[in-house]
Protein backbone atom coordinates (compact mmCIF):
# COMPACT_ATOMS: atom_id res chain seq x y z
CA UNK A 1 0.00 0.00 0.00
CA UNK A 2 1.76 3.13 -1.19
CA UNK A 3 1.74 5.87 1.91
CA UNK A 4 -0.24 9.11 2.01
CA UNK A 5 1.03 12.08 0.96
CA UNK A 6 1.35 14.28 3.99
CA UNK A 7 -1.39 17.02 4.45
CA UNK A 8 0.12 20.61 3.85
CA UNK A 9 1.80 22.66 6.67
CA UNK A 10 -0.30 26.02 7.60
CA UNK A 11 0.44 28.90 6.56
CA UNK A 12 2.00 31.50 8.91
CA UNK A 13 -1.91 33.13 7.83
CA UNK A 14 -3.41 30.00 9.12
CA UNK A 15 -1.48 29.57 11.88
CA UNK A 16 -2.57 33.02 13.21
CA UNK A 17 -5.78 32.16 12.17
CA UNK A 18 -5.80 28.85 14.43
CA UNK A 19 -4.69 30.72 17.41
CA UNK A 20 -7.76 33.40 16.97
CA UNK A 21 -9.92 30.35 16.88
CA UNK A 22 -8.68 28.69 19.86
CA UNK A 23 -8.91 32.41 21.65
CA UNK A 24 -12.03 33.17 20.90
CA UNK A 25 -13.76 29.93 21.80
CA UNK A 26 -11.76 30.44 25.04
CA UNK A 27 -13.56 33.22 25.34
CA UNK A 28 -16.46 31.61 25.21
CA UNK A 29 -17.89 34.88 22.56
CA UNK A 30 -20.53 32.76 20.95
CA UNK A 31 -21.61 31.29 24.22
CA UNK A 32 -21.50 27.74 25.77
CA UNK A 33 -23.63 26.37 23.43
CA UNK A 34 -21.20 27.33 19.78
CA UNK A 35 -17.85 27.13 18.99
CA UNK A 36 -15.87 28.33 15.78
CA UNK A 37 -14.35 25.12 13.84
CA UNK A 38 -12.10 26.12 11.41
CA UNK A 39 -10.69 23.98 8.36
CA UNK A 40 -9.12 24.56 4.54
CA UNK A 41 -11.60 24.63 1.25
CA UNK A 42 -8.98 23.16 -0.51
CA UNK A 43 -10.68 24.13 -3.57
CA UNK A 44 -10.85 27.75 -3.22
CA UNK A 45 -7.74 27.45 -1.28
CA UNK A 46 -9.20 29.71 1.44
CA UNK A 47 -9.79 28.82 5.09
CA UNK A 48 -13.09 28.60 5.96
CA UNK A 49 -14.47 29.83 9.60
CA UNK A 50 -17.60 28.22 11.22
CA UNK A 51 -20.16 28.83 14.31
CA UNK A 52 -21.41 25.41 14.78
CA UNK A 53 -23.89 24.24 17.76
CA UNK A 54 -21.41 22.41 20.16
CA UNK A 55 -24.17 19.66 20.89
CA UNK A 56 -26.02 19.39 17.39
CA UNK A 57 -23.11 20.04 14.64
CA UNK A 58 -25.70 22.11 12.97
CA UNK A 59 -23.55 25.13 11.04
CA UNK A 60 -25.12 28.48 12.94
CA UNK A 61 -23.04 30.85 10.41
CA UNK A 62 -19.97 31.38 8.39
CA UNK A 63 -17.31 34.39 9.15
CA UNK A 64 -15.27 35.97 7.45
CA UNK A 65 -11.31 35.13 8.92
CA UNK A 66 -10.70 38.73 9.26
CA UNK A 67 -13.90 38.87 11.87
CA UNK A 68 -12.56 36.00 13.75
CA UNK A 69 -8.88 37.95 14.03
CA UNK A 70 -10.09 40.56 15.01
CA UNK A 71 -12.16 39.17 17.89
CA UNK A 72 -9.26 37.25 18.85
CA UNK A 73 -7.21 40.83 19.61
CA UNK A 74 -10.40 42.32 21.78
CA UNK A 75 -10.78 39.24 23.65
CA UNK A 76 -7.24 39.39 24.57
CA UNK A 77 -7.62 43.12 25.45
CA UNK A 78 -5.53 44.88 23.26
């Protein structure tokens, strides 16, 4: 069986982008019951940020990664 081609390494971008994620669910800005998943439309080539119910998986809304950024920096107070 020939072996998988590794997935990609993030972007410095999507690395930022990852942290603001993992901030602003920390923060809990959405509430207890969402959370922002983020992954790669490899397609488009774009990442993709998503509010999804915690309990249901049900997508509540798409943002825009800039919106999620610049949560990420008021949650963190500066």
């Amino acid at each position: 069986m020939a072996a998988q081609p590794a997935p990609p390494r993030p972007t410095e971008d999507q690395k930022a982008l990852i942290q603001a994620v993992k901030a602003v669910n920390a923060a809990e800005m959405f509430g207890q019951e969402n959370e922002l998943t983020f992954k790669i439309d490899r397609a488009a080539g774009i990442a993709v940020v998503r509010i999804v119910n915690r309990k249901t998986g049900e997508l509540v809304e798409e943002i825009p990664n800039e919106e999620v950024l610049r949560m990420a920096e008021e949650s963190n107070g500066r």
